[in-house]
C-alpha atoms as a PDB file:
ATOM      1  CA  UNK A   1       6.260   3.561  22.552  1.00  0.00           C
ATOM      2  CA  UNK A   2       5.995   6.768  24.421  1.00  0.00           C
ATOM      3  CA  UNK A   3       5.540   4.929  27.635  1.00  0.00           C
ATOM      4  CA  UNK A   4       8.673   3.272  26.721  1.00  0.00           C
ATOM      5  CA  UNK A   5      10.528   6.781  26.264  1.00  0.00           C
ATOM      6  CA  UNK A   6       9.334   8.045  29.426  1.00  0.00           C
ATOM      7  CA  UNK A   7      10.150   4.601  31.148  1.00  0.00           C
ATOM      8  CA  UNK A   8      13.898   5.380  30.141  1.00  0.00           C
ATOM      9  CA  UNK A   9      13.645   8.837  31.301  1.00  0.00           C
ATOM     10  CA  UNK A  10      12.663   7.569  34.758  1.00  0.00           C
ATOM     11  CA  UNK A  11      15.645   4.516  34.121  1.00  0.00           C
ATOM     12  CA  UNK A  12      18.293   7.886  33.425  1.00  0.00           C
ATOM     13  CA  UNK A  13      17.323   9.759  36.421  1.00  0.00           C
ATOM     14  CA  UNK A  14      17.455   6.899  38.905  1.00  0.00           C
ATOM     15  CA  UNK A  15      20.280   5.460  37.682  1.00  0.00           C
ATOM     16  CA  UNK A  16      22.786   8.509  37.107  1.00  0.00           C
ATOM     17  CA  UNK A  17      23.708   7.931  41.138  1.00  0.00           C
ATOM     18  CA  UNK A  18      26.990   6.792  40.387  1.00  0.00           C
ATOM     19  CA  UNK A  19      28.542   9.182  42.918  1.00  0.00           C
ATOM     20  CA  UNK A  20      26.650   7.807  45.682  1.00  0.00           C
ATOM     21  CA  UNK A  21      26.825   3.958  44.224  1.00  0.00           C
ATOM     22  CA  UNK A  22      30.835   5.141  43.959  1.00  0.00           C
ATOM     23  CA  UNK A  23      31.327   5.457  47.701  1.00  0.00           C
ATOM     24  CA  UNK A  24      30.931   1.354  48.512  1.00  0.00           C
ATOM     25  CA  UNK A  25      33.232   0.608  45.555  1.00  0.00           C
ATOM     26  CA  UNK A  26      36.279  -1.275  47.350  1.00  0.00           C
ATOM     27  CA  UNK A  27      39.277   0.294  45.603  1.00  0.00           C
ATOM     28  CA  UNK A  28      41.732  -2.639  46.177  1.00  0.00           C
ATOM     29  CA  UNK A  29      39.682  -4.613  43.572  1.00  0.00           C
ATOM     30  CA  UNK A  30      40.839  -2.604  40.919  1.00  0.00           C
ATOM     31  CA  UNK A  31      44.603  -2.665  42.675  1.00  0.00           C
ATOM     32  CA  UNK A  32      45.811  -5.790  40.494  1.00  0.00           C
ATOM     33  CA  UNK A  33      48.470  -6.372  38.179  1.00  0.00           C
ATOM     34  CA  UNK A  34      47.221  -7.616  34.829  1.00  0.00           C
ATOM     35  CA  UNK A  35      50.603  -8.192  33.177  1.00  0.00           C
ATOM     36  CA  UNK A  36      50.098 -11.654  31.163  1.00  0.00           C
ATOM     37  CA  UNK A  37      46.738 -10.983  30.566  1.00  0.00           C
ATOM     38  CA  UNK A  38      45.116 -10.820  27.015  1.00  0.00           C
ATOM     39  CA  UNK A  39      42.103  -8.880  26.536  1.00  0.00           C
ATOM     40  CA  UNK A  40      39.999  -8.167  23.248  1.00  0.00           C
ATOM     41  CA  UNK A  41      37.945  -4.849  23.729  1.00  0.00           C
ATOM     42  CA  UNK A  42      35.525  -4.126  20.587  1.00  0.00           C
ATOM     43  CA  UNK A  43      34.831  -0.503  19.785  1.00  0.00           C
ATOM     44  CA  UNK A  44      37.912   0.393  21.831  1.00  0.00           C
ATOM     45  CA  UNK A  45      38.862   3.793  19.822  1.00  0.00           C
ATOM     46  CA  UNK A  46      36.647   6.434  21.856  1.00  0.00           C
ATOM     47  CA  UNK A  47      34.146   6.145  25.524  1.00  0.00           C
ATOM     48  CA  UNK A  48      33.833   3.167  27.193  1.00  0.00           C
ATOM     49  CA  UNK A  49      35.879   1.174  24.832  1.00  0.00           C
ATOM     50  CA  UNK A  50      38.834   3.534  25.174  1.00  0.00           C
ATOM     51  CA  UNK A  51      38.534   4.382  28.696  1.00  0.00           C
ATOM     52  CA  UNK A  52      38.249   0.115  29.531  1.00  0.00           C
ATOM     53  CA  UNK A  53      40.964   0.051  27.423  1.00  0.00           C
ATOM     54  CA  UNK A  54      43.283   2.933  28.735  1.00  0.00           C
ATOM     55  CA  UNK A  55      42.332   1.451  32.392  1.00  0.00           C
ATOM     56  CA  UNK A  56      43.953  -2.501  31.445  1.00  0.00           C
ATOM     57  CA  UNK A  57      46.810  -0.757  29.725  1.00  0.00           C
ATOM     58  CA  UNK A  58      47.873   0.856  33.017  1.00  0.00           C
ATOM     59  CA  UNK A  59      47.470  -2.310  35.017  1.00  0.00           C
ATOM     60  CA  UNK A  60      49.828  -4.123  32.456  1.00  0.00           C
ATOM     61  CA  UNK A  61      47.478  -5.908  30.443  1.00  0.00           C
ATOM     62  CA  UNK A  62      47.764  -6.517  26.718  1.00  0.00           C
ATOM     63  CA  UNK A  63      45.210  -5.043  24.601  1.00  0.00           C
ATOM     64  CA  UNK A  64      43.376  -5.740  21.671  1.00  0.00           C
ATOM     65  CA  UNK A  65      41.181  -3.113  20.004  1.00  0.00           C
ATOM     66  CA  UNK A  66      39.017  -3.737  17.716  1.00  0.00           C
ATOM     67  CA  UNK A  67      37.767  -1.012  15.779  1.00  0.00           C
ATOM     68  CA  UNK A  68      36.206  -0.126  12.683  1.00  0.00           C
ATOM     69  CA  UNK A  69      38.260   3.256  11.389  1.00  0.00           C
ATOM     70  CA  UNK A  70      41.868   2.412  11.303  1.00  0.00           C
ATOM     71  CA  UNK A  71      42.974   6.449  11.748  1.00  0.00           C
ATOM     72  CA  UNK A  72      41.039   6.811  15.142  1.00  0.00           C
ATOM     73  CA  UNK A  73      42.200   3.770  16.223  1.00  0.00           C
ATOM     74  CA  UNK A  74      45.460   4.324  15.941  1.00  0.00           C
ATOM     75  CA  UNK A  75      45.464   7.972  17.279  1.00  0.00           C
ATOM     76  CA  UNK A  76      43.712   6.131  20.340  1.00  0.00           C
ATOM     77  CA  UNK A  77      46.368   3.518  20.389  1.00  0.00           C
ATOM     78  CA  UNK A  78      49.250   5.634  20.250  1.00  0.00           C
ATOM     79  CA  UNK A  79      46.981   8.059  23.263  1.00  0.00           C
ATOM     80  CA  UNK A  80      46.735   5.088  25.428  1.00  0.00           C
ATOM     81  CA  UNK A  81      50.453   3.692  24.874  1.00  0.00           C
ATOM     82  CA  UNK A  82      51.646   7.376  25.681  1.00  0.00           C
ATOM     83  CA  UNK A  83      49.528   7.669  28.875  1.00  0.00           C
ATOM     84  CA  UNK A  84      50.335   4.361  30.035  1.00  0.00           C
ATOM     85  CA  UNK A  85      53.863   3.598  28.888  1.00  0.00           C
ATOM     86  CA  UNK A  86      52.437   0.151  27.898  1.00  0.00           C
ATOM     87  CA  UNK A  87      53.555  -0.336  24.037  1.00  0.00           C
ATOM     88  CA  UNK A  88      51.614  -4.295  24.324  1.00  0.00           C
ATOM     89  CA  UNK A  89      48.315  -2.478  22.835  1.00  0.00           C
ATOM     90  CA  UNK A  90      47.407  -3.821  19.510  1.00  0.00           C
ATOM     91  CA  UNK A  91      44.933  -2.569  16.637  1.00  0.00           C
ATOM     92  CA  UNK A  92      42.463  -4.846  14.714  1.00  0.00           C
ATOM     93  CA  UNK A  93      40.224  -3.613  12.120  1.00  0.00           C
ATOM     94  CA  UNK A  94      37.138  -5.217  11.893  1.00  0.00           C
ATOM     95  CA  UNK A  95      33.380  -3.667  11.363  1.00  0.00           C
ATOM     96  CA  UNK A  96      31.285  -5.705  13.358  1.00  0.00           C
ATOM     97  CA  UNK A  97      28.539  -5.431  10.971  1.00  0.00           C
ATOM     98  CA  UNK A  98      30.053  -7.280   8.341  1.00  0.00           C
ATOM     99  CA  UNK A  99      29.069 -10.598   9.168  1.00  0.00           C
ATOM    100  CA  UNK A 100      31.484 -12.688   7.310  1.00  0.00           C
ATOM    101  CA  UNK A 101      33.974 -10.667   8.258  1.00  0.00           C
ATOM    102  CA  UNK A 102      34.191 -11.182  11.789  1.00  0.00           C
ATOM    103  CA  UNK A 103      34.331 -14.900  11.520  1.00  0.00           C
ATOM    104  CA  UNK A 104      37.197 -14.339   9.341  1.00  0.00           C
ATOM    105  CA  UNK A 105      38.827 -12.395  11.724  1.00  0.00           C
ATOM    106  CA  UNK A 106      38.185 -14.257  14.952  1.00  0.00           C
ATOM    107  CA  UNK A 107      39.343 -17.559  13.000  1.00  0.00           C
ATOM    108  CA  UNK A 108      42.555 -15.582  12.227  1.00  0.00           C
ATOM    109  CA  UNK A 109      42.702 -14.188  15.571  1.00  0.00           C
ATOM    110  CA  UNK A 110      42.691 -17.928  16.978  1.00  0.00           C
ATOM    111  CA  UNK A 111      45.665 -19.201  15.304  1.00  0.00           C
ATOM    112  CA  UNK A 112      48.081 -16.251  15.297  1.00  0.00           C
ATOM    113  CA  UNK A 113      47.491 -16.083  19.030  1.00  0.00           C
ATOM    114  CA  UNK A 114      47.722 -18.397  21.912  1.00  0.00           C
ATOM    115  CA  UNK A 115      45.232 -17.086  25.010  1.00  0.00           C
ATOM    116  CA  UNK A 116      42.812 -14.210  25.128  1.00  0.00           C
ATOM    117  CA  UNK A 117      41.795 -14.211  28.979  1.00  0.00           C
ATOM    118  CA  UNK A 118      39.097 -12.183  28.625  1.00  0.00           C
ATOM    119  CA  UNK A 119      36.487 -10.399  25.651  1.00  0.00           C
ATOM    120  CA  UNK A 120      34.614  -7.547  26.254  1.00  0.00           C
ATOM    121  CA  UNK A 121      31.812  -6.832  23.625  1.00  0.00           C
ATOM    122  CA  UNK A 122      31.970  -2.769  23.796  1.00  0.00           C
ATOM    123  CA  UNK A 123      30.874  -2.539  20.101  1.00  0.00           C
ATOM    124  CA  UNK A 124      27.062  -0.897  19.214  1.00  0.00           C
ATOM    125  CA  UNK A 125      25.319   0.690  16.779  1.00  0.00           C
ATOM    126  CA  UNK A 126      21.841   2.673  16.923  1.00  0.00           C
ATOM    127  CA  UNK A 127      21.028   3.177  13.081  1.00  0.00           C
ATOM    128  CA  UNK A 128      18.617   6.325  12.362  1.00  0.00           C
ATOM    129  CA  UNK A 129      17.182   4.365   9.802  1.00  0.00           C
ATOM    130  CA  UNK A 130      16.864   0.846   8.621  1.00  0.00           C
ATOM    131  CA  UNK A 131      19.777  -0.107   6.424  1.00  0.00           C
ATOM    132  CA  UNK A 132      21.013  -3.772   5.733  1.00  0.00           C
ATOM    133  CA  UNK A 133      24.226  -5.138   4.945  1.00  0.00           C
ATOM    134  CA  UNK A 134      26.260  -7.161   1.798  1.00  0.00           C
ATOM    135  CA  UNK A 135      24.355 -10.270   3.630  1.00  0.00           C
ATOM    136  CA  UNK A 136      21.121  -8.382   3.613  1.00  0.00           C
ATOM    137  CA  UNK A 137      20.716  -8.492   7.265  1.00  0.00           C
ATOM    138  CA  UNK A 138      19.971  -5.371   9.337  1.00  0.00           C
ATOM    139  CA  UNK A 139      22.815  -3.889  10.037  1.00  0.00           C
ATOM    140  CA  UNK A 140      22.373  -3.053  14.081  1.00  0.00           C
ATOM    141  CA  UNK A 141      21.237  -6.473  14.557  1.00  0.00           C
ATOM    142  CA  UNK A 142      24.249  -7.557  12.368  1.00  0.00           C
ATOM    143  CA  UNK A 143      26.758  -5.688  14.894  1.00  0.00           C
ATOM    144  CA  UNK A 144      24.865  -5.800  18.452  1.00  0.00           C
ATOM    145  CA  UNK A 145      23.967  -9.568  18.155  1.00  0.00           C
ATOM    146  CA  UNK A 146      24.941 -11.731  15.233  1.00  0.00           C
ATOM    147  CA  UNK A 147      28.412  -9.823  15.860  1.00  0.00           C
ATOM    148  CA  UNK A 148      28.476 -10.444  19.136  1.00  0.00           C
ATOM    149  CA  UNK A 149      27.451 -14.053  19.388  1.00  0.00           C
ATOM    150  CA  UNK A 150      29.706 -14.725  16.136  1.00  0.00           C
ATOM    151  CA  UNK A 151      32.813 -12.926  18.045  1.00  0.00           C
ATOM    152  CA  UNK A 152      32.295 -14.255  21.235  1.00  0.00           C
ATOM    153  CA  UNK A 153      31.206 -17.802  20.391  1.00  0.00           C
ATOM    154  CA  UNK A 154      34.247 -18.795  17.944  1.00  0.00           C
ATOM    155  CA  UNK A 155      36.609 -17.235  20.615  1.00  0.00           C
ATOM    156  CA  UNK A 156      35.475 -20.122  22.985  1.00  0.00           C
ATOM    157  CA  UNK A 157      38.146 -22.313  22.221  1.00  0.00           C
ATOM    158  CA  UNK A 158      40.679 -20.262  22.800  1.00  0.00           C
ATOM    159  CA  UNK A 159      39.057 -18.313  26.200  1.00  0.00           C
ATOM    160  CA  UNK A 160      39.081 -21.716  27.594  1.00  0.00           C
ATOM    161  CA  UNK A 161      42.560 -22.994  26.910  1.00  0.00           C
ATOM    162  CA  UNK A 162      43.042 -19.662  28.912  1.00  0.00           C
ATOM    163  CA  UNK A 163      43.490 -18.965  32.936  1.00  0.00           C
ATOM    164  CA  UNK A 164      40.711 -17.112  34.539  1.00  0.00           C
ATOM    165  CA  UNK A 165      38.494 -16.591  31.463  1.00  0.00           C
ATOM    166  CA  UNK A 166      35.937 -13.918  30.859  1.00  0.00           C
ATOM    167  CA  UNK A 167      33.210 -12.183  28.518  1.00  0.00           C
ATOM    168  CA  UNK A 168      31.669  -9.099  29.224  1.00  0.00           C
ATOM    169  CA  UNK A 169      29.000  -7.639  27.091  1.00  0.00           C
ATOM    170  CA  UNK A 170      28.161  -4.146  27.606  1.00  0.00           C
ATOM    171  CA  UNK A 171      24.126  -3.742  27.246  1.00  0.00           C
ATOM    172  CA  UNK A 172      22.207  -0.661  28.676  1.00  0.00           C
ATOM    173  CA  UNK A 173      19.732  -0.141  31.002  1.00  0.00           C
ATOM    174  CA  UNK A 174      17.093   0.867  27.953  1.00  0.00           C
ATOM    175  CA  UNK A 175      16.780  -2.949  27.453  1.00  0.00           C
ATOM    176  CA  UNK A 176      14.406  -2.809  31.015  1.00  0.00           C
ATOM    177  CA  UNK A 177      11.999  -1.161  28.603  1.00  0.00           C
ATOM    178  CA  UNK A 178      11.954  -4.182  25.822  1.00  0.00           C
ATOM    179  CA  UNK A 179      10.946  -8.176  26.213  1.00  0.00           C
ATOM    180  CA  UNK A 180      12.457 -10.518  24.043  1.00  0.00           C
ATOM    181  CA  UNK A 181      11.155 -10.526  20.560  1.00  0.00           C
ATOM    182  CA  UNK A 182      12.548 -13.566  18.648  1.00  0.00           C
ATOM    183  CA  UNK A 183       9.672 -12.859  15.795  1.00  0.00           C
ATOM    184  CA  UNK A 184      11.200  -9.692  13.729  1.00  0.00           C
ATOM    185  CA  UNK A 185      14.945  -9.767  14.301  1.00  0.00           C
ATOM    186  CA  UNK A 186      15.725  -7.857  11.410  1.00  0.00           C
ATOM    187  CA  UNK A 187      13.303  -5.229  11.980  1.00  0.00           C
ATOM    188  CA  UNK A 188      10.939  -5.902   9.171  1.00  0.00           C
ATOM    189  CA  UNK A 189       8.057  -4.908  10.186  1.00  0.00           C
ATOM    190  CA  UNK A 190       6.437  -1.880  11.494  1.00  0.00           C
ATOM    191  CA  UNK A 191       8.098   1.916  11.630  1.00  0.00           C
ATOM    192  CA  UNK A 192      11.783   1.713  12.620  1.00  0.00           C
ATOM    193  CA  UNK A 193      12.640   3.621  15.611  1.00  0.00           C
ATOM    194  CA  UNK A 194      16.443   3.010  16.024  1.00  0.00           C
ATOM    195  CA  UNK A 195      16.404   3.725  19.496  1.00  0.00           C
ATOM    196  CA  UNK A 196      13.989   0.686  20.176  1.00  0.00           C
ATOM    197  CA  UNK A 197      15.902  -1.499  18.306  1.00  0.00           C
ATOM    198  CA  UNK A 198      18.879  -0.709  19.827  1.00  0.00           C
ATOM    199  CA  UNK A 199      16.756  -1.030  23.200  1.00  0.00           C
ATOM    200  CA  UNK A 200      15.193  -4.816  21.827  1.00  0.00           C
ATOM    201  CA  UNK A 201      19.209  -6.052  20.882  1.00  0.00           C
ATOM    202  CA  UNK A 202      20.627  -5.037  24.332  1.00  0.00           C
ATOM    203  CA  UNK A 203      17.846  -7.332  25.919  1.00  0.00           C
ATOM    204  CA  UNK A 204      18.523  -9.950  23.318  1.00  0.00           C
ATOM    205  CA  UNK A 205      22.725  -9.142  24.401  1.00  0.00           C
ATOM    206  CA  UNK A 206      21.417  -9.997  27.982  1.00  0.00           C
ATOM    207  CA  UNK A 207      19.389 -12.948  26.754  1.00  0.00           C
ATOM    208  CA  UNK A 208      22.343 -14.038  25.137  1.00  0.00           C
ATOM    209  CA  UNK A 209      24.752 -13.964  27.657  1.00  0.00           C
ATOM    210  CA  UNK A 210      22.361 -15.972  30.525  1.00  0.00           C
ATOM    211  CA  UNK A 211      22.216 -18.911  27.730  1.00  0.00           C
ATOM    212  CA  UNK A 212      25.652 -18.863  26.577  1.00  0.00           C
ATOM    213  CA  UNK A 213      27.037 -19.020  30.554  1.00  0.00           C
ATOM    214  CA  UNK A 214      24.625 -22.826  31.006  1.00  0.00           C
ATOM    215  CA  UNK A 215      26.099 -23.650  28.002  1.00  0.00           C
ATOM    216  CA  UNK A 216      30.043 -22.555  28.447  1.00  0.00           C
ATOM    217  CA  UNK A 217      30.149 -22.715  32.406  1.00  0.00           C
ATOM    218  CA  UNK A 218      34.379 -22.700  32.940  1.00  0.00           C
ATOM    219  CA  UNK A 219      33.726 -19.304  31.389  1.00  0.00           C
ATOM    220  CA  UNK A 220      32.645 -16.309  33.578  1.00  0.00           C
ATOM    221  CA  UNK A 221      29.951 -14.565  31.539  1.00  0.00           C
ATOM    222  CA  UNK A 222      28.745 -10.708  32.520  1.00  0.00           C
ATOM    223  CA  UNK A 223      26.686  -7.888  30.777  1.00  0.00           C
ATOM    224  CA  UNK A 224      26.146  -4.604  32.555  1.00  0.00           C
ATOM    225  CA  UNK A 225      24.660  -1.449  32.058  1.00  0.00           C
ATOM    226  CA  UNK A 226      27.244   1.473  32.149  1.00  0.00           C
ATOM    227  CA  UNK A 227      24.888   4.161  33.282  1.00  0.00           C
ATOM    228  CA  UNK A 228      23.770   6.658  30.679  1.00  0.00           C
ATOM    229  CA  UNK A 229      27.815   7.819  29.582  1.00  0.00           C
ATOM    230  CA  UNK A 230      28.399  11.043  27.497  1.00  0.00           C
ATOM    231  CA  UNK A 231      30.186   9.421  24.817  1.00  0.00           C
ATOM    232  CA  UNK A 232      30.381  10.318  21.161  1.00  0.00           C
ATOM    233  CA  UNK A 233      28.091   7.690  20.270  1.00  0.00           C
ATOM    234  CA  UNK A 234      25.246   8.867  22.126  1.00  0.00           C
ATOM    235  CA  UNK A 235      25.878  12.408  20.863  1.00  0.00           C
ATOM    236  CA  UNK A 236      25.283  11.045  17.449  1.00  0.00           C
ATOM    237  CA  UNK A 237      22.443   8.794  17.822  1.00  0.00           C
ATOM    238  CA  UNK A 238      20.026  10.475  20.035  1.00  0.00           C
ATOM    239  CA  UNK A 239      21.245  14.707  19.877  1.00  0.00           C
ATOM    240  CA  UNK A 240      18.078  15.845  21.977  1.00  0.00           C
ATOM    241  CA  UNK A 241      18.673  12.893  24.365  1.00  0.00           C
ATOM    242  CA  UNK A 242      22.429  14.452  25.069  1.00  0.00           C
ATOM    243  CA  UNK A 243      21.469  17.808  25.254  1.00  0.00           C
ATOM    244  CA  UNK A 244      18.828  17.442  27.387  1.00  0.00           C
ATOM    245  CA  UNK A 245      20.528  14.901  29.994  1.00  0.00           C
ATOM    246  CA  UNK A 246      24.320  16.339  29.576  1.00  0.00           C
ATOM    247  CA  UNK A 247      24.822  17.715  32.769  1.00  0.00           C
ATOM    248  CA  UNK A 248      23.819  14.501  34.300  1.00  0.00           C
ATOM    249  CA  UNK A 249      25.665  12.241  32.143  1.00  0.00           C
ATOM    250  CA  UNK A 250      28.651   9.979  33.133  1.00  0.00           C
ATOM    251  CA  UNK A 251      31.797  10.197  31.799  1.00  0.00           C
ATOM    252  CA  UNK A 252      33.552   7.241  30.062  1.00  0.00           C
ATOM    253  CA  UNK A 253      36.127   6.774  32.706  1.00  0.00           C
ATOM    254  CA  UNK A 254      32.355   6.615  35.110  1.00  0.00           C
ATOM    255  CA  UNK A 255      30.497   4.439  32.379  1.00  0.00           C
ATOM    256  CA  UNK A 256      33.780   1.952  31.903  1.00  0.00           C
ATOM    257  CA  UNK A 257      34.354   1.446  36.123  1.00  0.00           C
ATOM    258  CA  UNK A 258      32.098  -1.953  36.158  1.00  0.00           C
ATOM    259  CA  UNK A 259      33.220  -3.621  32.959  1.00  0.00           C
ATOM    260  CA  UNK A 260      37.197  -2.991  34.347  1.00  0.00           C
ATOM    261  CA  UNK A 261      35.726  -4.427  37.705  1.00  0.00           C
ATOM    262  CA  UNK A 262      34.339  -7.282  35.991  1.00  0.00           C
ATOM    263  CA  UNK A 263      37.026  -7.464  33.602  1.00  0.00           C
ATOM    264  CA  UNK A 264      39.862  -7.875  36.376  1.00  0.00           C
ATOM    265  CA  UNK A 265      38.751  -7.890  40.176  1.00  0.00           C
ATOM    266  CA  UNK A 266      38.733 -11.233  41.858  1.00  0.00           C
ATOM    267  CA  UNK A 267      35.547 -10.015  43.576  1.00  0.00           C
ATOM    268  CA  UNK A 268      33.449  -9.991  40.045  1.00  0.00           C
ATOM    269  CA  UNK A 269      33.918 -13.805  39.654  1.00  0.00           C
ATOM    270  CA  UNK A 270      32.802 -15.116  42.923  1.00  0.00           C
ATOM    271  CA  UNK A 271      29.156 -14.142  41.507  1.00  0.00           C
ATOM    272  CA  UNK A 272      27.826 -16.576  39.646  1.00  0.00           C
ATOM    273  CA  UNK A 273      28.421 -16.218  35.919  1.00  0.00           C
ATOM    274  CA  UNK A 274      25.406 -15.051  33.282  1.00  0.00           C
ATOM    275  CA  UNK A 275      24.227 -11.846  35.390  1.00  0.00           C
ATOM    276  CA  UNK A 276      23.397  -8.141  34.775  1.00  0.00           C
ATOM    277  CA  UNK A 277      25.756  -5.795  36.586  1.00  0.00           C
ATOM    278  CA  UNK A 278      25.220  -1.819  37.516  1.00  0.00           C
ATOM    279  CA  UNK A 279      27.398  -0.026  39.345  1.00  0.00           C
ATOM    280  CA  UNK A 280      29.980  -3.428  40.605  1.00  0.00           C
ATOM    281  CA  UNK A 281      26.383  -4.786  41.299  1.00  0.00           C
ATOM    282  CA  UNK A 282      24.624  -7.833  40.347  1.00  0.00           C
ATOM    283  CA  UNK A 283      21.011  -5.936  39.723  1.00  0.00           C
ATOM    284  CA  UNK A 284      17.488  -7.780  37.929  1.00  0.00           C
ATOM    285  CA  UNK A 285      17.069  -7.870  34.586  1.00  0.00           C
ATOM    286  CA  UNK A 286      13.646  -6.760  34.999  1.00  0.00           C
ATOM    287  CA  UNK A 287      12.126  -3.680  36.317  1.00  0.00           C
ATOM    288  CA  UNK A 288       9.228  -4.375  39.373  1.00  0.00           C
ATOM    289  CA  UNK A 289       5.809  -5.596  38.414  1.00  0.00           C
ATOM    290  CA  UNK A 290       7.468  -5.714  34.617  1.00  0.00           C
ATOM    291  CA  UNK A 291       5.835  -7.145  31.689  1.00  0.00           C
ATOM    292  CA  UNK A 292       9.467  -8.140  29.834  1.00  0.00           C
ATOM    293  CA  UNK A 293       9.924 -11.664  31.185  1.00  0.00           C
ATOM    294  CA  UNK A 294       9.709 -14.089  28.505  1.00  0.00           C
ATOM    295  CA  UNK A 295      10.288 -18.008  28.727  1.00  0.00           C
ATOM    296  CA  UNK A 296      12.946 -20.295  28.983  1.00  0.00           C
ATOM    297  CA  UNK A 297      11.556 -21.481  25.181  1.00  0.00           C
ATOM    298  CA  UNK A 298      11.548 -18.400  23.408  1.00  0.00           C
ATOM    299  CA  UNK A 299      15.151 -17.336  25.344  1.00  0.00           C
ATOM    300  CA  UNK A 300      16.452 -21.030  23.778  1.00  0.00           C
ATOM    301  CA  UNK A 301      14.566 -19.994  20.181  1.00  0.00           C
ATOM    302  CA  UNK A 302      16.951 -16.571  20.220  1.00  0.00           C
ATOM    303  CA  UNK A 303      19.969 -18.807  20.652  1.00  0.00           C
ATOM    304  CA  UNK A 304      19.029 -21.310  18.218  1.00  0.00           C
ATOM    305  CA  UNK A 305      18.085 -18.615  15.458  1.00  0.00           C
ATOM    306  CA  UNK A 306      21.336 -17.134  16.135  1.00  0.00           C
ATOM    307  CA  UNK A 307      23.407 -20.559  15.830  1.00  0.00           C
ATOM    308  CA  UNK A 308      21.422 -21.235  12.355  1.00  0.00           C
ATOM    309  CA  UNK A 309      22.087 -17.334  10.976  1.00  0.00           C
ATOM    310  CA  UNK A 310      25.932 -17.456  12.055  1.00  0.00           C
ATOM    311  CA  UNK A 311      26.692 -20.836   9.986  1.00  0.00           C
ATOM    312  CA  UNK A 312      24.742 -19.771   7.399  1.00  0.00           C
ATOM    313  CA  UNK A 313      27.660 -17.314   6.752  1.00  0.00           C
ATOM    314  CA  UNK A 314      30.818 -19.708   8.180  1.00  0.00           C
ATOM    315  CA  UNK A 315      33.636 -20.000   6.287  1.00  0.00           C
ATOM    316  CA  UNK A 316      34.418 -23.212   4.998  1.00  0.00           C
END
């Protein structure tokens, strides 16, 4: 584990070089107008949510957050239509953790509207401490995978009845320190060291994404690491982390550049669809010499597990 830690060290300090990584970024990608576009952003009240969200706004897009607390997602709603002058921004309230829940809402979200061009799963949670749900499942895994693949996975339908659609999932760059484990998904057994898990579900978000983009391929699939972003989320879950690294941490506006790139340049979707993004860059999913590859049969066995947990709570 402490090899881990110091393996993400290393992972912050080489990857903070957005300023340098910033000077190839072609600026007319990002010059589009995004009026008749629908797009679902998931933790959309504060960092990279917001700032993804504040970005579409601007270009014309409609927007729909999804957020847990109803007060700070409003204030951000009402920041966002006042900055942008765009009053087609929209608030959802869903807690990702809640299983049942968020098929409930994405079945409700699929027949009170007609397209959603493009999702992007913003939504995480790094838990100090083991805690579980009214399902009894873990509750990170319940909101950075079950959610996710629940979410994204009954919004199919209605992403491809849509032009140009697109899912972006925003992992980290901590999940370079994890292989896929498909054996204790709820965090069982051994000591629970939230930061790990968080680490383990952002490889099983990438994991995720490269099966669900064979499986759904008129869909462009993406996940990306957002470099390490001074947001209040990291504030909370890892304090010595973000006082240690502040100086060198991105902003949101920094962290959301590659999922708005992804989200609406026409240069993001002439790469092939299922890959790991860093700085508007297709990048491994695998540090050099690493020992996190897994096979195609275990990477199938994550799906499958996932399919079987997320009818197990489908509303009939």
């Amino acid at each position: 584990r402490d090899d881990a830690r110091h393996t993400l060290v290393f992972i912050v300090s080489v990857q903070n070089a957005y300023l340098s990584a910033s000077k190839r970024f072609v600026e007319k990608d990002l010059e589009v107008s995004m009026a008749g576009r629908a797009f679902m952003i998931t933790g959309a009240n504060s960092g990279i949510g917001k700032a993804t969200a504040m970005a579409i706004a601007k270009r014309g897009g409609t927007v729909h957050m999804v957020c847990r607390n109803k007060d700070k997602a409003e204030e951000a709603r009402a920041d966002i239509v006042k900055e942008t002058g765009n009053k087609e921004v929209y608030v959802h309230i869903l807690d990702l953790s809640e299983t049942k829940k968020v098929w409930e809402f994405a079945e409700a979200f699929k027949r009170k509207y007609k397209a959603l061009n493009v999702l992007i799963n913003n939504a995480g949670s790094i838990m100090s401490q083991r805690d579980v749900n009214v399902e009894g499942l873990e509750k990170s895994f319940a909101t950075n995978v079950l959610g996710v693949y629940i979410l994204t996975k009954s919004l199919i339908p209605l992403l491809e009845k849509s032009a140009d659609p697109r899912v972006i999932t925003v992992s980290s760059g901590g999940m370079l320190v994890q292989k896929l484990r498909t054996g204790n998904l709820q965090s069982e057994r051994g000591r629970y060291d939230g930061t790990m898990v968080y680490a383990q579900h952002k490889r099983q978000q990438v994991v995720m994404t490269e099966q669900l983009a064979k499986t759904h391929t008129n869909i462009h699939f993406s996940v990306m690491h957002p470099g390490w972003v001074d947001t209040p989320a990291v504030a909370n879950a890892m304090p010595d982390f973000h006082s240690s690294m502040k100086e060198s941490l991105r902003t949101p506006e920094q962290g959301a550049d590659t999922v708005v790139w992804l989200a609406v340049s026409e240069a993001a979707i002439t790469n092939p669809s299922g890959r790991f993004y860093q700085d508007r860059k297709m990048v491994s999913t695998h540090l050099p010499l690493a020992w996190t590859h897994s096979s195609p049969l275990e990477e199938q066995k994550l799906v499958s597990l996932l399919e079987d947990l997320a009818k197990t709570f489908q509303p009939h």
